[in-house]
Protein backbone atom coordinates (compact mmCIF):
# COMPACT_ATOMS: atom_id res chain seq x y z
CA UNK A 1 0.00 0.00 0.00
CA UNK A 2 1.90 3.01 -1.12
CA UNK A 3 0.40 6.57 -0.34
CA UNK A 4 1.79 9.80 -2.04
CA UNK A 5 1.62 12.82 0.00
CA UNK A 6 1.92 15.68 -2.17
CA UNK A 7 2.13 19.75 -0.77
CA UNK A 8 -1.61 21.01 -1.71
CA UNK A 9 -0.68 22.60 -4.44
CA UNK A 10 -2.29 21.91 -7.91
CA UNK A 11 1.23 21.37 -9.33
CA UNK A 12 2.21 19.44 -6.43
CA UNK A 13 -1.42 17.30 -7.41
CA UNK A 14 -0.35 17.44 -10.89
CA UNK A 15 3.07 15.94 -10.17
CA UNK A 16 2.39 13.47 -7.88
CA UNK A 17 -0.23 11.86 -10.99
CA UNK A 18 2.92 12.05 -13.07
CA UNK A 19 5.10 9.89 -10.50
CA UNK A 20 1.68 7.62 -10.30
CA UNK A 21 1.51 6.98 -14.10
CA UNK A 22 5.10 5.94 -13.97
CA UNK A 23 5.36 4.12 -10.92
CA UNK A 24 5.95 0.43 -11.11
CA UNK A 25 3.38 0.16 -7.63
CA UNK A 26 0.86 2.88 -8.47
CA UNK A 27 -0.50 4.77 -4.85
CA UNK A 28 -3.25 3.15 -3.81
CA UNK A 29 -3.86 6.96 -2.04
CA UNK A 30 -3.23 10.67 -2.36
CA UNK A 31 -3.37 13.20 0.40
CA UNK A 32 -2.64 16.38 0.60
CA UNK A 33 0.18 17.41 3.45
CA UNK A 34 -2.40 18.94 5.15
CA UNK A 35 -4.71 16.81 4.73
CA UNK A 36 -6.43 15.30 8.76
CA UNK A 37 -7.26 12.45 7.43
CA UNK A 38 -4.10 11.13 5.91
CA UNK A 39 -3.78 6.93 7.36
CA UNK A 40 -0.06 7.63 7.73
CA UNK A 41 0.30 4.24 9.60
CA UNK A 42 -1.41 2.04 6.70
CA UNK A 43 1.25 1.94 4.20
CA UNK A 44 4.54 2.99 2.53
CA UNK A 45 4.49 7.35 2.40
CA UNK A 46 6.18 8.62 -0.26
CA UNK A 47 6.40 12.43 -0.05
CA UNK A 48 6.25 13.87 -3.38
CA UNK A 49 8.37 17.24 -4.32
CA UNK A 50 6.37 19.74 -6.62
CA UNK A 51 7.97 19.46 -10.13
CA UNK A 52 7.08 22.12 -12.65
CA UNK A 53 8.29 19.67 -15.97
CA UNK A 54 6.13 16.97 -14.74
CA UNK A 55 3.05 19.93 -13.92
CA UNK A 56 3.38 20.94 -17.19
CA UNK A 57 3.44 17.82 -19.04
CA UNK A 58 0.60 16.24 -17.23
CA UNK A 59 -1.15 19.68 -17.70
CA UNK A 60 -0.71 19.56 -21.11
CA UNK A 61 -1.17 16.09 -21.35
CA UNK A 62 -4.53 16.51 -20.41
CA UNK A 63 -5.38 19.59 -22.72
CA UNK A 64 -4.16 17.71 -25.78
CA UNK A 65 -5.58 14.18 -25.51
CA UNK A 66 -8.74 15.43 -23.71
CA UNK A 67 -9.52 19.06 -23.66
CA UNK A 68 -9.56 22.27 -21.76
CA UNK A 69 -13.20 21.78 -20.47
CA UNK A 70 -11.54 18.54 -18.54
CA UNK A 71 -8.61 20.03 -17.31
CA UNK A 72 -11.22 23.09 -15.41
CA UNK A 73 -12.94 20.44 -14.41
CA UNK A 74 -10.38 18.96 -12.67
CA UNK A 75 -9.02 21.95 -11.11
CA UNK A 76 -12.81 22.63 -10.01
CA UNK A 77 -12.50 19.34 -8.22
CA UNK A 78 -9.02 20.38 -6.35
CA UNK A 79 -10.66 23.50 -4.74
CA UNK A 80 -13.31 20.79 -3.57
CA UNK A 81 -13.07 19.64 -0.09
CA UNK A 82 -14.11 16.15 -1.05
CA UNK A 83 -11.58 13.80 1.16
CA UNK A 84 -11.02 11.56 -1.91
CA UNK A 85 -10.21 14.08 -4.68
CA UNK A 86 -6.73 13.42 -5.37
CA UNK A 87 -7.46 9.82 -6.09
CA UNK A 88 -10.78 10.59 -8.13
CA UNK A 89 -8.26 12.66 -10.03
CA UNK A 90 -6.05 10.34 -10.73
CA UNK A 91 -8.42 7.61 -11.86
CA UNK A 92 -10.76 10.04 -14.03
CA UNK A 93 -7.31 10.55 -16.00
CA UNK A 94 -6.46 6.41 -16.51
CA UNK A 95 -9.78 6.68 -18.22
CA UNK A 96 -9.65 10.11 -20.21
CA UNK A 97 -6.38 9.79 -21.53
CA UNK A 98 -8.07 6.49 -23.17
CA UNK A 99 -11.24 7.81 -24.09
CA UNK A 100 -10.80 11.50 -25.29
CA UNK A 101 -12.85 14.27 -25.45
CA UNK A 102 -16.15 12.09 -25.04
CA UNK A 103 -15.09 11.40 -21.88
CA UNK A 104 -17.60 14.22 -20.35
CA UNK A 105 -20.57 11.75 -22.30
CA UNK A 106 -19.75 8.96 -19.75
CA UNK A 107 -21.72 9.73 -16.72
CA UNK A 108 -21.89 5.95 -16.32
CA UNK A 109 -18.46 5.30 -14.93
CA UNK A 110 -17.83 6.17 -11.62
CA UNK A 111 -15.10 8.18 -11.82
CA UNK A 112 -16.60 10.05 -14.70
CA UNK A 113 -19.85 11.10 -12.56
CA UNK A 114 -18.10 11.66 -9.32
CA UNK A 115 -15.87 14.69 -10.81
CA UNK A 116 -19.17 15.77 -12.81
CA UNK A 117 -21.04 15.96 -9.42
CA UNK A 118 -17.92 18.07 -7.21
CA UNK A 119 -17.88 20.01 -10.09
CA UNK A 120 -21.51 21.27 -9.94
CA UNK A 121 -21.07 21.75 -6.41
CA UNK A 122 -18.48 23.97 -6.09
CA UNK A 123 -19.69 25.65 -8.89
CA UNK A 124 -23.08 26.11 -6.71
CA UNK A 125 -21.36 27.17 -4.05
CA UNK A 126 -19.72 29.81 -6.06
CA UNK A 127 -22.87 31.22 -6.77
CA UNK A 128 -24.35 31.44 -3.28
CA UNK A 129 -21.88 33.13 -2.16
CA UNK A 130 -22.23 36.13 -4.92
CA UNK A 131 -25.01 36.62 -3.16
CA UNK A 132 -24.33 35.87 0.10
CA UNK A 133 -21.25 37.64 0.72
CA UNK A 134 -22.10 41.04 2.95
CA UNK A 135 -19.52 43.73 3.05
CA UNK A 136 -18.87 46.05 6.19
CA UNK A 137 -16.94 49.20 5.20
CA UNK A 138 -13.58 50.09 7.75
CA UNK A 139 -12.92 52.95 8.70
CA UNK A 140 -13.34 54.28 5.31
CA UNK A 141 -10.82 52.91 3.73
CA UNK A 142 -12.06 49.22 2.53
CA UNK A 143 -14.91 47.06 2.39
CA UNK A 144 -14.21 43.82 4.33
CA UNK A 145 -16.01 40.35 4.39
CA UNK A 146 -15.49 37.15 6.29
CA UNK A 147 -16.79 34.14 4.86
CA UNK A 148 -16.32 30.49 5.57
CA UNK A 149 -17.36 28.25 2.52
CA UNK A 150 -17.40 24.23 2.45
CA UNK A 151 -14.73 24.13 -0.69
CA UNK A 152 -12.09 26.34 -1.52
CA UNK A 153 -13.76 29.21 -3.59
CA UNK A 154 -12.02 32.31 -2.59
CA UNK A 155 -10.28 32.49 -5.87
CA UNK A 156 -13.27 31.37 -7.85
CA UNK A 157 -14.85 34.98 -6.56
CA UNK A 158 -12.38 37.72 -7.88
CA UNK A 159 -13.79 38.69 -11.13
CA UNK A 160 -17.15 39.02 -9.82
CA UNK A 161 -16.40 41.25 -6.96
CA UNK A 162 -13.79 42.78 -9.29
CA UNK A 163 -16.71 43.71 -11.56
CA UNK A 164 -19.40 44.67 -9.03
CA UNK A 165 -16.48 47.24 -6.94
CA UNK A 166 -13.84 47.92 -9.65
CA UNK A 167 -13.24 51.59 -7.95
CA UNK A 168 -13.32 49.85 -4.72
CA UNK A 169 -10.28 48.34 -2.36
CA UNK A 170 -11.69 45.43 -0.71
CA UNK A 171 -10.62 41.60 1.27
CA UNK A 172 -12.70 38.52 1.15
CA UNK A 173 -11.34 36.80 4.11
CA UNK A 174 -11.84 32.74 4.55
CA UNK A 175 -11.59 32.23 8.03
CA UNK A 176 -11.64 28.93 8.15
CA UNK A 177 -8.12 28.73 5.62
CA UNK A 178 -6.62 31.85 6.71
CA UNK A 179 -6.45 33.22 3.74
CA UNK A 180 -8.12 36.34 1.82
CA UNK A 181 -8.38 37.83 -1.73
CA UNK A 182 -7.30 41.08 -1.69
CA UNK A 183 -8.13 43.45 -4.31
CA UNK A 184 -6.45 47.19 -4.76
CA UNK A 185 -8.90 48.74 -7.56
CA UNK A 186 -6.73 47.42 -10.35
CA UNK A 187 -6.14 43.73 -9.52
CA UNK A 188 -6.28 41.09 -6.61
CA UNK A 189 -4.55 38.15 -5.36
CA UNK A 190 -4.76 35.82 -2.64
CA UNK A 191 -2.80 36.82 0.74
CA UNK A 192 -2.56 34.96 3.69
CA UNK A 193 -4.75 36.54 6.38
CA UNK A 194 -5.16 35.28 9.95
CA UNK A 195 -7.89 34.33 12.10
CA UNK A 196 -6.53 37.31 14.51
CA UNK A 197 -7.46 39.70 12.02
CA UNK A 198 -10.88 38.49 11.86
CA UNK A 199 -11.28 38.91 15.69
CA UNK A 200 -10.43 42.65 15.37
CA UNK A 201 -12.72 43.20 12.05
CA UNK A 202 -15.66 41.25 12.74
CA UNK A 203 -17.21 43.63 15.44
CA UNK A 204 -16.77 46.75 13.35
CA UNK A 205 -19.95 48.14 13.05
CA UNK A 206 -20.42 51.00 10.05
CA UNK A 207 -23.77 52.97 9.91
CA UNK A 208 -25.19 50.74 6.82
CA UNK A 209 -24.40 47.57 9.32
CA UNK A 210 -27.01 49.18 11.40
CA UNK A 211 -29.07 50.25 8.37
CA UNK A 212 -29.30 47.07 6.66
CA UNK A 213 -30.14 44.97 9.99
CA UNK A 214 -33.02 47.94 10.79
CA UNK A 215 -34.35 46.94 7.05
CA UNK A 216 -34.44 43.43 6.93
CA UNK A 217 -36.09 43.99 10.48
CA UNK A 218 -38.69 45.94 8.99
CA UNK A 219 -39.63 44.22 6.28
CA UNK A 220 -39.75 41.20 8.02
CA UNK A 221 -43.61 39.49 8.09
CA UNK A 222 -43.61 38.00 11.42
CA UNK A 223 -46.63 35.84 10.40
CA UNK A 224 -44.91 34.43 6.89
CA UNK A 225 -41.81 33.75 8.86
CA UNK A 226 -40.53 30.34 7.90
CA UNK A 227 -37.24 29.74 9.94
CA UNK A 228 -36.76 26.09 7.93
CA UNK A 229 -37.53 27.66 4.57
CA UNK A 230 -34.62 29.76 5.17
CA UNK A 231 -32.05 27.18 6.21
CA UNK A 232 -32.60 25.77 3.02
CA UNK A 233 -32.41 28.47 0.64
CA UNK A 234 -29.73 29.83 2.82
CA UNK A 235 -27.76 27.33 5.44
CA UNK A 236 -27.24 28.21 8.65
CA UNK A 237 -23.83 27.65 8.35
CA UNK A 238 -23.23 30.64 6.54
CA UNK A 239 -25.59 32.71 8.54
CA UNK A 240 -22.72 34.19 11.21
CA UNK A 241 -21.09 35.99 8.23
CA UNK A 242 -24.19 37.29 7.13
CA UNK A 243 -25.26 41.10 8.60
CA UNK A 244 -28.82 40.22 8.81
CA UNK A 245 -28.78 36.65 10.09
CA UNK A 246 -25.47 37.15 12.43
CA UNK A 247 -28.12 37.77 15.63
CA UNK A 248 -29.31 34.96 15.18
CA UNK A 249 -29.16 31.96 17.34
């Protein structure tokens, strides 16, 4: 039993695929490094070091003999947080590199459906959070946002904030992965931010805090309330970072 451990990187994913194509004992697992639920006593670890030839040649690899559609996919299914995504990887691409490009026709393999599925979840997730994502504004100076989504999105989020607040400077922060996308009115990239900083942020109040929370108050139909409708449409998991749900228990 031979499990590759690989840095959490896309190129580190990437590489450790290449070492697994040409290995005589293929890994029977892939984990990322940080990865909790890595059975590090189960079998042979072989740490795998990020290697941009092999990144590239797998990357390409995969836009040549499949397309670019499957290679988005794929990355789609890194920012996942499904525990098995390294390995659903690396078994989607035994098949696609035999198949081809009708490889997104054959929902009936496994593998096939599995990174069809993460797929349309992160991309849902992606959307909720356009809308979900509430903005406090600090000091004057920036809006600010914590947010704490199931897969790794943060990136996935840029142009459409970029879009809505191009005159704006502004920081998406994910708690949960210390990290935030930072954007300075021209162009943003991902920094890593602390949950400290959070602490000091999230009890800034600005006058449209107040504002917003006094509308959604007001408009609310005590009578129509439907607490379980809401979870649904919008989980409660989420509510905390949300101005006009963050009151509630």
């Amino acid at each position: 039993m031979k499990l590759f451990i690989y840095d959490n990187t896309f190129e580190g994913l990437l590489t450790a695929i290449y070492d697994g194509f040409y290995s005589k004992e293929p890994p029977t697992s892939i984990y990322g490094i940080n990865d909790t639920n890595t059975p590090l006593l189960l079998g042979e670890i072989v740490e795998i070091i990020t290697n941009n030839y092999k990144f590239k040649k797998v990357k390409s690899a995969i836009i040549s003999k499949v397309d670019f559609f499957a290679l988005k996919k794929l990355y789609m299914v890194f920012l996942s947080n499904d525990k098995d995504k390294a390995m659903v990887i690396f078994k989607y691409l035994k098949i696609a590199f035999k198949i081809g490009p009708d490889i997104h026709s054959f929902l009936n393999i496994t593998e096939v459906r599995l990174v069809d599925d993460i797929n349309k979840r992160v991309s849902s997730e992606c959307h909720r959070f356009h809308g979900f994502i509430r903005f406090n504004y600090i000091d004057e100076k920036f809006l600010y946002s914590s947010i704490e989504p199931d897969n790794d999105i943060l990136e996935l989020l840029g142009d459409h904030f970029k879009d809505r607040f191009s005159k704006e400077y502004f920081i998406i922060h994910d708690v949960s992965r210390e990290k935030a996308l930072f954007y300075n009115g021209f162009s943003y990239e991902i920094i890593h931010m602390d949950k400290e900083t959070y602490e000091k942020l999230k009890s800034h109040n600005d006058e449209y805090f107040d504002l917003w929370k006094t509308y959604f108050k007001a408009t609310t139909i005590e009578e129509r309330k439907n607490l379980k409708l809401q979870s649904r449409m919008m989980p409660k998991r989420y509510w905390k970072h949300i101005l006009e749900t963050s009151s509630f228990n």
